[in-house]
C-alpha atoms as a PDB file:
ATOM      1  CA  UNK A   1     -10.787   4.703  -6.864  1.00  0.00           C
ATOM      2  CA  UNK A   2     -12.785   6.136  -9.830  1.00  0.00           C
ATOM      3  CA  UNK A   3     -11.464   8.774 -12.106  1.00  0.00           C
ATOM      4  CA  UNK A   4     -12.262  12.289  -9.942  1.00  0.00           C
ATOM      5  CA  UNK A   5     -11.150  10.302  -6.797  1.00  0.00           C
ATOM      6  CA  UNK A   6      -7.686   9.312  -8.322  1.00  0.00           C
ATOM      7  CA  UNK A   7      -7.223  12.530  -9.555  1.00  0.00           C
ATOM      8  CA  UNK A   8      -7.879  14.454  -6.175  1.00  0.00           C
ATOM      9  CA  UNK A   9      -6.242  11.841  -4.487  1.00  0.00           C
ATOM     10  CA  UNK A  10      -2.627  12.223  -6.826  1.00  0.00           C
ATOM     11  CA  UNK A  11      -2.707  15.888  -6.947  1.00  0.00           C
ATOM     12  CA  UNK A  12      -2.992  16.192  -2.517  1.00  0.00           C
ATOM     13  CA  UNK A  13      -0.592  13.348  -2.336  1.00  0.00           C
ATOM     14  CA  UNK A  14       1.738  15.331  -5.004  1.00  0.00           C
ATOM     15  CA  UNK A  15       1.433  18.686  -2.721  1.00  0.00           C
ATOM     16  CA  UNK A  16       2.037  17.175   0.529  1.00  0.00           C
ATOM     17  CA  UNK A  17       5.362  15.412  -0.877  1.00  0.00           C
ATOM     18  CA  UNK A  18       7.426  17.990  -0.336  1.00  0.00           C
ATOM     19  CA  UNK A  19       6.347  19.052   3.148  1.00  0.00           C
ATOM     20  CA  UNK A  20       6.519  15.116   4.241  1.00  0.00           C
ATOM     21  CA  UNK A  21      10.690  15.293   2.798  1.00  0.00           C
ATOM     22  CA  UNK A  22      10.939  18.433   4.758  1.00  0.00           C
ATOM     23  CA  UNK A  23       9.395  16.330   8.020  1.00  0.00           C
ATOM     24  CA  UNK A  24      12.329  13.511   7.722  1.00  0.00           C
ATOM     25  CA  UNK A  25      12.339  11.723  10.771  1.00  0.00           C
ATOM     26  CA  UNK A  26       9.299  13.558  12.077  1.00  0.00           C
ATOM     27  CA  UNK A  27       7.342  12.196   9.116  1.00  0.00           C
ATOM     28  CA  UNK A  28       6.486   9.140  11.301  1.00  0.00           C
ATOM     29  CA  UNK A  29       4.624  11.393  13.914  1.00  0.00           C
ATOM     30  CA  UNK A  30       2.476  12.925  11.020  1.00  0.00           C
ATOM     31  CA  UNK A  31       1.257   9.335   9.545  1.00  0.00           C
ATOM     32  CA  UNK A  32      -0.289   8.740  12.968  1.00  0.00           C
ATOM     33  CA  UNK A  33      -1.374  11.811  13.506  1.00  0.00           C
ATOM     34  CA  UNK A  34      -2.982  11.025   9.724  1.00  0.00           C
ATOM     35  CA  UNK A  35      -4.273   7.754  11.244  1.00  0.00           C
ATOM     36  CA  UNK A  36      -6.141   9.406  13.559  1.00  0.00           C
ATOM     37  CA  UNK A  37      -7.769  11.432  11.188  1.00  0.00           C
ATOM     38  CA  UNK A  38      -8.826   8.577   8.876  1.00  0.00           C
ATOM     39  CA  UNK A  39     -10.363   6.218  12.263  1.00  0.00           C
ATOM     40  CA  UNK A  40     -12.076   9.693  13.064  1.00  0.00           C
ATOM     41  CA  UNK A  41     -13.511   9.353   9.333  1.00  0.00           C
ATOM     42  CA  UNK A  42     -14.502   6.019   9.285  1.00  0.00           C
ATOM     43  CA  UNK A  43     -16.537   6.743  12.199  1.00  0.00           C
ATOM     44  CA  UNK A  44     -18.670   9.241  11.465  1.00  0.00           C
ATOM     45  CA  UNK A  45     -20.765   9.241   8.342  1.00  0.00           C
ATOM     46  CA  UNK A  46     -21.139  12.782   9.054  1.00  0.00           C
ATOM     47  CA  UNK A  47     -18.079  14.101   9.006  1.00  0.00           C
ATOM     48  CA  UNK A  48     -17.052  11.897   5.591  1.00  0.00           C
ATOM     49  CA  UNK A  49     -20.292  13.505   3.844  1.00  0.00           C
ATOM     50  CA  UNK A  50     -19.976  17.035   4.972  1.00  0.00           C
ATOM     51  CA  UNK A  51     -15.895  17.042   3.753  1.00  0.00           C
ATOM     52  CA  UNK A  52     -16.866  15.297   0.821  1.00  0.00           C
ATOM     53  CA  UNK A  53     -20.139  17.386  -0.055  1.00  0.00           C
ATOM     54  CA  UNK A  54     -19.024  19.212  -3.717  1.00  0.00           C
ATOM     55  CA  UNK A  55     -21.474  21.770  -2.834  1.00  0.00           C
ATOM     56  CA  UNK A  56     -19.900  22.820   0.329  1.00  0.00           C
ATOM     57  CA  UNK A  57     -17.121  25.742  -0.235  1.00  0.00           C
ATOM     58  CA  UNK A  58     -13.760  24.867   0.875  1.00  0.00           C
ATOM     59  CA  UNK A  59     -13.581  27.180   3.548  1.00  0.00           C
ATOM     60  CA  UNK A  60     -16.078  25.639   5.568  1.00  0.00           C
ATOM     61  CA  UNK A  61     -14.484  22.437   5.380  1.00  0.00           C
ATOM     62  CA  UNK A  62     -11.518  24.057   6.167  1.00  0.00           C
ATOM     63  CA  UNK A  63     -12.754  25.673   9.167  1.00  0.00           C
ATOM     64  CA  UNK A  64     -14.715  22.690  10.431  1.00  0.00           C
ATOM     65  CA  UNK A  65     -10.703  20.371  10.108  1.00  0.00           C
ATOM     66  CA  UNK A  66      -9.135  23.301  12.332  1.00  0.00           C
ATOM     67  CA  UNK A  67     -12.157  23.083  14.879  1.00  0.00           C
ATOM     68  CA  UNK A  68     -12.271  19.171  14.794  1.00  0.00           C
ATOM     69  CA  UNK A  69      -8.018  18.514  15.219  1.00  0.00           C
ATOM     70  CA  UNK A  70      -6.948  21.880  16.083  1.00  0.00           C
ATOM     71  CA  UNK A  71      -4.819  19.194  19.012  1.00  0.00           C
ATOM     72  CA  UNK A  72      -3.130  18.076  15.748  1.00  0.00           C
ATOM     73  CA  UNK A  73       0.159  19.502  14.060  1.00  0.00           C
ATOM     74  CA  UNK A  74      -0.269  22.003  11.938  1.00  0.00           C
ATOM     75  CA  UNK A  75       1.098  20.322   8.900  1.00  0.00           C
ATOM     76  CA  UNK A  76      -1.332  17.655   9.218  1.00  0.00           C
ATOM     77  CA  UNK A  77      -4.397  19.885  10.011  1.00  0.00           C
ATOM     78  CA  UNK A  78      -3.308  21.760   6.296  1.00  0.00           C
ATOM     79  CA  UNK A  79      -2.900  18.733   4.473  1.00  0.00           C
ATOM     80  CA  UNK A  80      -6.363  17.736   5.618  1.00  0.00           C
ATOM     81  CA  UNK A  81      -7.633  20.889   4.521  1.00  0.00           C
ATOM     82  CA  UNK A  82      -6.018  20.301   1.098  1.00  0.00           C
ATOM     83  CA  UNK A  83      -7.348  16.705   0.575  1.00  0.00           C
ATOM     84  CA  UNK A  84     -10.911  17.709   1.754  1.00  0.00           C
ATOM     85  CA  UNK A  85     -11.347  20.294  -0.504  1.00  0.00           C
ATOM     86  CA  UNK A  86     -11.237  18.492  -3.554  1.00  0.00           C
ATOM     87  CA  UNK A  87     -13.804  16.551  -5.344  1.00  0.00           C
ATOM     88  CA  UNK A  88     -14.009  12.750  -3.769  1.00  0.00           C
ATOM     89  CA  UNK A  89     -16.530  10.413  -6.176  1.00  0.00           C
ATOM     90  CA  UNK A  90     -17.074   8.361  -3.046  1.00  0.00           C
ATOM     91  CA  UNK A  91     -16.642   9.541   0.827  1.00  0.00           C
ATOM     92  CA  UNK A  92     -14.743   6.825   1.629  1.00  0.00           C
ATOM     93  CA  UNK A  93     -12.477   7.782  -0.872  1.00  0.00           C
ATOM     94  CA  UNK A  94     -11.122  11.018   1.122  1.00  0.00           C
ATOM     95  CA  UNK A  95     -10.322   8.414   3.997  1.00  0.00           C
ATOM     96  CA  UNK A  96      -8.096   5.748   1.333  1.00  0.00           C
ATOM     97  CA  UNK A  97      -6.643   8.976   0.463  1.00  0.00           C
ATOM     98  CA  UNK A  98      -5.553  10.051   3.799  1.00  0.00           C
ATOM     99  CA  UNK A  99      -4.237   6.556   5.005  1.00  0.00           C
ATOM    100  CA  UNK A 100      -1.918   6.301   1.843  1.00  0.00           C
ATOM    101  CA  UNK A 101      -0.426   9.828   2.733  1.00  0.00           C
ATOM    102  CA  UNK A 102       0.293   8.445   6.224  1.00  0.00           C
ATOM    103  CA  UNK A 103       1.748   5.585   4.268  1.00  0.00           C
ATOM    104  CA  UNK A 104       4.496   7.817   2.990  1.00  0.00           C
ATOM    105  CA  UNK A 105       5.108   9.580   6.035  1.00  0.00           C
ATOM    106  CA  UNK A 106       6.486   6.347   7.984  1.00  0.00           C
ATOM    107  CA  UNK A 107       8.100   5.456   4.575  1.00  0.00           C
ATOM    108  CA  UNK A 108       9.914   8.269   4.383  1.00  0.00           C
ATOM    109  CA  UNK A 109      10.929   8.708   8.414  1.00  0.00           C
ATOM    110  CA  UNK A 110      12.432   5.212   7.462  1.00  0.00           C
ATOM    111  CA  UNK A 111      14.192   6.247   4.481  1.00  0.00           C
ATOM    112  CA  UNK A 112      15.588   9.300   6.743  1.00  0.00           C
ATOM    113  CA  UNK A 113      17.100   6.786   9.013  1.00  0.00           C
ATOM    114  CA  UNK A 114      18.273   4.710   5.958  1.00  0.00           C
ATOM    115  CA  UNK A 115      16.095   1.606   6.838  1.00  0.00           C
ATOM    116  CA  UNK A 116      13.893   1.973   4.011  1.00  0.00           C
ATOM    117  CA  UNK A 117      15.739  -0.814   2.163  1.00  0.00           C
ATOM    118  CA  UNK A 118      14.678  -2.763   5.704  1.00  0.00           C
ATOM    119  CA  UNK A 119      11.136  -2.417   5.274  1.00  0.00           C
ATOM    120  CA  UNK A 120      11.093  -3.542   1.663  1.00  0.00           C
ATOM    121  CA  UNK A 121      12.881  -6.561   2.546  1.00  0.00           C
ATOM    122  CA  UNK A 122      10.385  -7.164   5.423  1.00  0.00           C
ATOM    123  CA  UNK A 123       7.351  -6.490   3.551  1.00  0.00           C
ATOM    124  CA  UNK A 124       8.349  -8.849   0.957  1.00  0.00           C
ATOM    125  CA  UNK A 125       9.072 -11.756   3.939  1.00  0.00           C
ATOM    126  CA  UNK A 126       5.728 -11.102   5.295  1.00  0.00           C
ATOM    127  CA  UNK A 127       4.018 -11.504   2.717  1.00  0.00           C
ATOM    128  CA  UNK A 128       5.491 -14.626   1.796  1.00  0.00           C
ATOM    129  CA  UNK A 129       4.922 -15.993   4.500  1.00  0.00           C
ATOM    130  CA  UNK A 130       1.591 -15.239   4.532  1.00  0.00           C
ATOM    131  CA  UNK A 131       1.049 -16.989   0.885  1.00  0.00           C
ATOM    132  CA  UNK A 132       2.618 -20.287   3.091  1.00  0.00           C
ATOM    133  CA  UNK A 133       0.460 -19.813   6.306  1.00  0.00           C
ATOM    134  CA  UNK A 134      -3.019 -19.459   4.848  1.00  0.00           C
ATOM    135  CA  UNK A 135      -4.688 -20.237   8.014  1.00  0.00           C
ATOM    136  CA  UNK A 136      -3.300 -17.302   9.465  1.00  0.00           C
ATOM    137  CA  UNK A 137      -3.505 -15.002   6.279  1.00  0.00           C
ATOM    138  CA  UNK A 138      -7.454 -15.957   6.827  1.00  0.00           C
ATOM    139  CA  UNK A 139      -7.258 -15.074  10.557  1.00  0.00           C
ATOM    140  CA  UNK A 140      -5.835 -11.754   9.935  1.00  0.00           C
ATOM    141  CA  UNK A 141      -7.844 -10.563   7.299  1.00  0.00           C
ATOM    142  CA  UNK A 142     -11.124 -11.626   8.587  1.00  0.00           C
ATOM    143  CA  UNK A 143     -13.657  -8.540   8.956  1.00  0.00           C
ATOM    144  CA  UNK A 144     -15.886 -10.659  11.185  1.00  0.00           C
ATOM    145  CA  UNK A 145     -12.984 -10.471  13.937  1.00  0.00           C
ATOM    146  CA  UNK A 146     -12.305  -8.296  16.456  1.00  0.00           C
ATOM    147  CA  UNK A 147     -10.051  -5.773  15.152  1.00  0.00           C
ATOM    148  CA  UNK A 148      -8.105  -5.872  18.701  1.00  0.00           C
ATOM    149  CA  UNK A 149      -7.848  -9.628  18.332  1.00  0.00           C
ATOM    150  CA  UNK A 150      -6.539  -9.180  14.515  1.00  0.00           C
ATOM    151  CA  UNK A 151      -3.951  -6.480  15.703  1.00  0.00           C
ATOM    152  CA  UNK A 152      -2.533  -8.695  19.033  1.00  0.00           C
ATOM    153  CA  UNK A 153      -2.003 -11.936  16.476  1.00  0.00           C
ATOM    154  CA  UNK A 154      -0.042  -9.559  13.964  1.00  0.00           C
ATOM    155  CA  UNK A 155       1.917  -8.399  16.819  1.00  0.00           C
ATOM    156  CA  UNK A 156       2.484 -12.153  18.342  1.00  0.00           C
ATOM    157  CA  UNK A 157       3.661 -13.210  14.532  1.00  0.00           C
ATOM    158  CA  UNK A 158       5.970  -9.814  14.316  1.00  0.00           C
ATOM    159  CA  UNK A 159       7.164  -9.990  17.236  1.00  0.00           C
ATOM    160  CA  UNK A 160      10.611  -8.088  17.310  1.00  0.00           C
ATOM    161  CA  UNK A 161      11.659  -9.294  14.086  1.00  0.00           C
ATOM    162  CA  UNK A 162      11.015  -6.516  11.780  1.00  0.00           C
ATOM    163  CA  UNK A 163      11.430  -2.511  12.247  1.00  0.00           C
ATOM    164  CA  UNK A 164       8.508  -0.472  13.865  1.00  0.00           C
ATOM    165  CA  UNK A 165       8.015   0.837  10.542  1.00  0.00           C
ATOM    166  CA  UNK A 166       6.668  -2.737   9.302  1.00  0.00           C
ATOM    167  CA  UNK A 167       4.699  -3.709  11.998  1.00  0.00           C
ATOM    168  CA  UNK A 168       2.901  -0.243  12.295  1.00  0.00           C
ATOM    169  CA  UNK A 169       2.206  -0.720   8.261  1.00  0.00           C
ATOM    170  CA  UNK A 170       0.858  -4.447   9.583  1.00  0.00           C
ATOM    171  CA  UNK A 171      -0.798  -3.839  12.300  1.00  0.00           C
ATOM    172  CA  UNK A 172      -2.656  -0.766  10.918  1.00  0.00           C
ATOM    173  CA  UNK A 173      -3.910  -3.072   7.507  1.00  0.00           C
ATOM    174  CA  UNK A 174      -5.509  -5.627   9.893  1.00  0.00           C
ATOM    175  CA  UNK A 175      -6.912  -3.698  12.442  1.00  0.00           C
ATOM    176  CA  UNK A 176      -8.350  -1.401   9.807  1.00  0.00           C
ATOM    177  CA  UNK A 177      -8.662  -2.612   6.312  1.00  0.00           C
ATOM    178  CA  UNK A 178     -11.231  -0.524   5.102  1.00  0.00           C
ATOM    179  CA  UNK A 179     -12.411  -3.044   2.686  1.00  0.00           C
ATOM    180  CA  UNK A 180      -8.794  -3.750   1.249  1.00  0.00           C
ATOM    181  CA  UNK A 181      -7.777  -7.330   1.271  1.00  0.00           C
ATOM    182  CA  UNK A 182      -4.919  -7.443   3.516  1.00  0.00           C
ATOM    183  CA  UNK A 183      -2.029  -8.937   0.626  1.00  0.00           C
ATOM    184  CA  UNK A 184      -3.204  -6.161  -1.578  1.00  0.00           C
ATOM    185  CA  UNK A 185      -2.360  -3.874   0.793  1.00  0.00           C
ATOM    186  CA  UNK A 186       0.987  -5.411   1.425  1.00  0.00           C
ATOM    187  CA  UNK A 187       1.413  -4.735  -2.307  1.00  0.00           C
ATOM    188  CA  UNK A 188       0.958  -1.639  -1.974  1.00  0.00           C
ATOM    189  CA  UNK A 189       2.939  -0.834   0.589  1.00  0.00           C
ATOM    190  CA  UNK A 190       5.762  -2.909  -1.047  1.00  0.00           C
ATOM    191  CA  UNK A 191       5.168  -0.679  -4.608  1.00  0.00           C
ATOM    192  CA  UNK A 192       5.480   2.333  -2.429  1.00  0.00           C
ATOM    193  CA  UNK A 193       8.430   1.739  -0.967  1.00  0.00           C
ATOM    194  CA  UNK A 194      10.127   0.799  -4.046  1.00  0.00           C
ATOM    195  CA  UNK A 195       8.778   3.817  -5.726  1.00  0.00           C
ATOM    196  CA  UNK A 196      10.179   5.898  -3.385  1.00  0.00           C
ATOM    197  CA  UNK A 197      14.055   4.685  -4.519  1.00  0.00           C
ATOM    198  CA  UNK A 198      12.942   4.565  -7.544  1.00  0.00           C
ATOM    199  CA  UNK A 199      13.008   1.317  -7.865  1.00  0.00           C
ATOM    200  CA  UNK A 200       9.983  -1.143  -9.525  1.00  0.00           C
ATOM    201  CA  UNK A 201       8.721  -4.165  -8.591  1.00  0.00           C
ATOM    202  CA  UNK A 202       8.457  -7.227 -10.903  1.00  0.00           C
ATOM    203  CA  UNK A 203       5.583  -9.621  -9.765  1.00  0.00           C
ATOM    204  CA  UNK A 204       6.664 -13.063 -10.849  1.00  0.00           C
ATOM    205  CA  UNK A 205       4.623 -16.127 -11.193  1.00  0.00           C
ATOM    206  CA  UNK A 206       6.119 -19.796 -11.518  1.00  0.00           C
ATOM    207  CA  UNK A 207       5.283 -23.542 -10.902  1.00  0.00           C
ATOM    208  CA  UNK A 208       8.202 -24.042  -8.391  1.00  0.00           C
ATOM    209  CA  UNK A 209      10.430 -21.569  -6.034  1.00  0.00           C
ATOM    210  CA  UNK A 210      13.406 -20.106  -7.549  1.00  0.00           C
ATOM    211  CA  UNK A 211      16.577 -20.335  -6.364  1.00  0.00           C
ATOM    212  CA  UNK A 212      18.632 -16.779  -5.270  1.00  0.00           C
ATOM    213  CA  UNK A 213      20.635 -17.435  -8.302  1.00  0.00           C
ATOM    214  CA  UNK A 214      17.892 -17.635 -10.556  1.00  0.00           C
ATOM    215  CA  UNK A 215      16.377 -14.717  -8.639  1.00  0.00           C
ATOM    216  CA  UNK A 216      19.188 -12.541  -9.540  1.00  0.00           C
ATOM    217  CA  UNK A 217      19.883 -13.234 -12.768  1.00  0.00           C
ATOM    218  CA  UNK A 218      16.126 -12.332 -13.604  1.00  0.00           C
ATOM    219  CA  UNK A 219      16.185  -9.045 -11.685  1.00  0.00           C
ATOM    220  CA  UNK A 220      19.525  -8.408 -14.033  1.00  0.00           C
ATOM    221  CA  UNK A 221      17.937  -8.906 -16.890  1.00  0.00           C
ATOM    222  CA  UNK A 222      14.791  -6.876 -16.638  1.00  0.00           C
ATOM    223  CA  UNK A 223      16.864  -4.431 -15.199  1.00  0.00           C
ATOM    224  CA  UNK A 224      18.402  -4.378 -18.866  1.00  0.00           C
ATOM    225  CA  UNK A 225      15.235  -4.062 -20.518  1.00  0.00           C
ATOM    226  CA  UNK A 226      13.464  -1.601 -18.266  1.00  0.00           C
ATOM    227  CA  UNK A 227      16.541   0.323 -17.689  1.00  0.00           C
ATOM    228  CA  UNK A 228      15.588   0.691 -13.658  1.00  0.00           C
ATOM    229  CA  UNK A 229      16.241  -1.098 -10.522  1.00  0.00           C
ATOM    230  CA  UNK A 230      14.009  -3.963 -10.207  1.00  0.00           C
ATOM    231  CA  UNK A 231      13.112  -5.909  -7.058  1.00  0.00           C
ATOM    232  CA  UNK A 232      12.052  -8.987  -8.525  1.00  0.00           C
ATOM    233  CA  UNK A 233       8.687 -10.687  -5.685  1.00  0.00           C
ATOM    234  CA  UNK A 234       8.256 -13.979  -6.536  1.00  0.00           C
ATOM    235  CA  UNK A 235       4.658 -16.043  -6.046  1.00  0.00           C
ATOM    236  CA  UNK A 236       4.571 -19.623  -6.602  1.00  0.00           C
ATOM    237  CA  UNK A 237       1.524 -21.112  -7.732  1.00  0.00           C
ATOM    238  CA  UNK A 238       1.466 -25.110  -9.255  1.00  0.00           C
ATOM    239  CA  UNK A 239      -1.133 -24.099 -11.565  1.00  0.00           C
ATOM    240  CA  UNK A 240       0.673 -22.617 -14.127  1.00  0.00           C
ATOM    241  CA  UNK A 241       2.775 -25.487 -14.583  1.00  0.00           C
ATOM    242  CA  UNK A 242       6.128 -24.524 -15.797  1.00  0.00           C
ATOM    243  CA  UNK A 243       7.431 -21.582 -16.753  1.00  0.00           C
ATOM    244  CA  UNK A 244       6.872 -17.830 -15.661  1.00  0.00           C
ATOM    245  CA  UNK A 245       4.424 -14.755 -15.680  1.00  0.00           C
ATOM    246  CA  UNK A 246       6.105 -11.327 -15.311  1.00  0.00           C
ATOM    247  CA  UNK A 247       4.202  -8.303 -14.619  1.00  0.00           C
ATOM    248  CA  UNK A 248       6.227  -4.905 -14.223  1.00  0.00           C
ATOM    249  CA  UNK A 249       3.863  -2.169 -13.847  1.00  0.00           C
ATOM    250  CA  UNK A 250       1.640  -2.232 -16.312  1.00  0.00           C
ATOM    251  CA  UNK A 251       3.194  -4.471 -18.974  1.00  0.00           C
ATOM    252  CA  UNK A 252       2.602  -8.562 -18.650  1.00  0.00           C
ATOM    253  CA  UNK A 253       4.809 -10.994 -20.207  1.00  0.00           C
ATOM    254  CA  UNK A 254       2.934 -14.465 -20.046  1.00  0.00           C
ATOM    255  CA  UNK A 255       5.703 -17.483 -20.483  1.00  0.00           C
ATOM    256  CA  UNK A 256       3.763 -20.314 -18.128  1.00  0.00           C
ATOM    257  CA  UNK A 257       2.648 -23.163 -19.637  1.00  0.00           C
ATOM    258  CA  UNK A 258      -0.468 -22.783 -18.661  1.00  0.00           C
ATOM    259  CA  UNK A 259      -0.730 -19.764 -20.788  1.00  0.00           C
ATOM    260  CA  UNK A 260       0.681 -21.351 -23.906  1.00  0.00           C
ATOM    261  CA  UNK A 261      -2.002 -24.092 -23.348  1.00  0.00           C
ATOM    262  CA  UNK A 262      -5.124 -21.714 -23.333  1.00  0.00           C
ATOM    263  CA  UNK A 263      -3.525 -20.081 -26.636  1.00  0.00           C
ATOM    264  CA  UNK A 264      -3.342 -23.265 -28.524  1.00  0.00           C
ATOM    265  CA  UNK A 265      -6.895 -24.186 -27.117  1.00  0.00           C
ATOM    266  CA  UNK A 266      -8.226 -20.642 -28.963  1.00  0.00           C
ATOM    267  CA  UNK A 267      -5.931 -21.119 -31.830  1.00  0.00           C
ATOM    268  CA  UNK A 268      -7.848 -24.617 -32.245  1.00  0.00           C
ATOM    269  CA  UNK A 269     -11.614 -23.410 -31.725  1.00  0.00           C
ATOM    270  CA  UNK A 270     -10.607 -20.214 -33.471  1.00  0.00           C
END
């Protein structure tokens, strides 16, 4: 999102926090009530232009959400209100806002139940086995398909084997992506989760799989240096050679090979 978008879209997700940790178990019921809202956006042109339109008072839009999903709960139809009556840089940005908010609803009806712990583990699973199965990564994030065909392979693949939480997350990134490549999203929802328990995730890059040892031992020490649980998701990619790329947040610490190659390369034209 661009700058007014982000900032809309961190303030209304900053107000509704408190009422979705009020909701607790019920938050679940409000993210697809949320859903609903968003598919009802990406729909109609409209509707995105007219609660997106800066010259349009607040009350209006405010008034047209209550006559639209008056069928909805109440808590939903205000935090609609909210999020539509900022200032959105793009109209499809009030949707991306929407969908993350019903992204921490089922996140936090799972960490009501105490299964949020669950759906990180899951996440992470999927998605590596996603990274393995690229002719089914490509199957389930292609746009061309039908999004009913997309949803009924993620269910076949999920099957029973992770919580409803997870394959609601799934199901609702390949059925409607919304121009968001389907790992990114898984990312996301990964980063959300662990933000949540305050937790961070460390995105690690080597030549070959590391062993749960090895695993462990580097989630201890950049626990150490970051002072916060870490939850360490490890990519393996033969390109880099040997070695390891760390990213937590925003900071990058580049030990591959690869990377030391590329820096004696400038060093020498340099």
């Amino acid at each position: 999102m661009r700058g007014t978008s982000q900032a809309s879209r961190d303030a209304a997700l900053k107000a509704f926090e408190p009422v979705v940790v009020a909701a607790g178990v019920d938050a679940a019921r409000l993210a697809h009530e949320l859903y609903s809202v968003v598919d009802t956006l990406d729909s109609s042109g409209t509707l995105r232009r007219t609660l997106t339109d800066p010259a349009r008072p607040g009350t209006d839009k405010g008034t047209l959400v209550s006559s639209l999903f008056f069928k909805l709960d109440q808590r939903v139809r205000n935090v609609v209100e909210d999020f539509a009556s900022r200032r959105w840089w793009h109209e499809d940005d009030l949707g991306d806002a929407l969908e993350d908010a019903a992204v921490e609803g089922l996140l936090v009806s799972a960490q009501a139940v105490g299964s949020l712990d669950t759906v990180e583990e899951e996440l992470f699973r999927v998605e590596r086995f996603l990274s393995t199965e690229r002719e089914i990564y490509s199957a389930l994030d292609n746009r061309s398909a039908i999004p009913a065909a997309r949803k009924a392979l993620a269910s076949t693949i999920l099957g029973s084997r992770v919580s409803s939480t997870t394959a609601v997350l799934i199901e609702r990134a390949c059925v409607a992506p919304r121009g968001r490549q389907l790992v990114k999203m898984i990312d996301y929802f990964q980063k959300a989760a662990a933000a949540r328990q305050s937790k961070v995730i460390a995105d690690v890059t080597t030549a070959v799989e590391l062993s749960a040892e090895q695993r462990d031992r580097l989630a201890q020490n950049l626990q150490r240096e970051f002072g916060r649980e870490i939850l360490v998701n490890v990519a393996v990619d033969p390109r880099v050679i040997g070695g390891m790329r760390v990213q937590v947040e925003q900071e990058v610490m580049d030990g591959t090979i690869v990377a030391q190659l590329v820096d004696v390369r400038r060093r020498l034209v340099g």
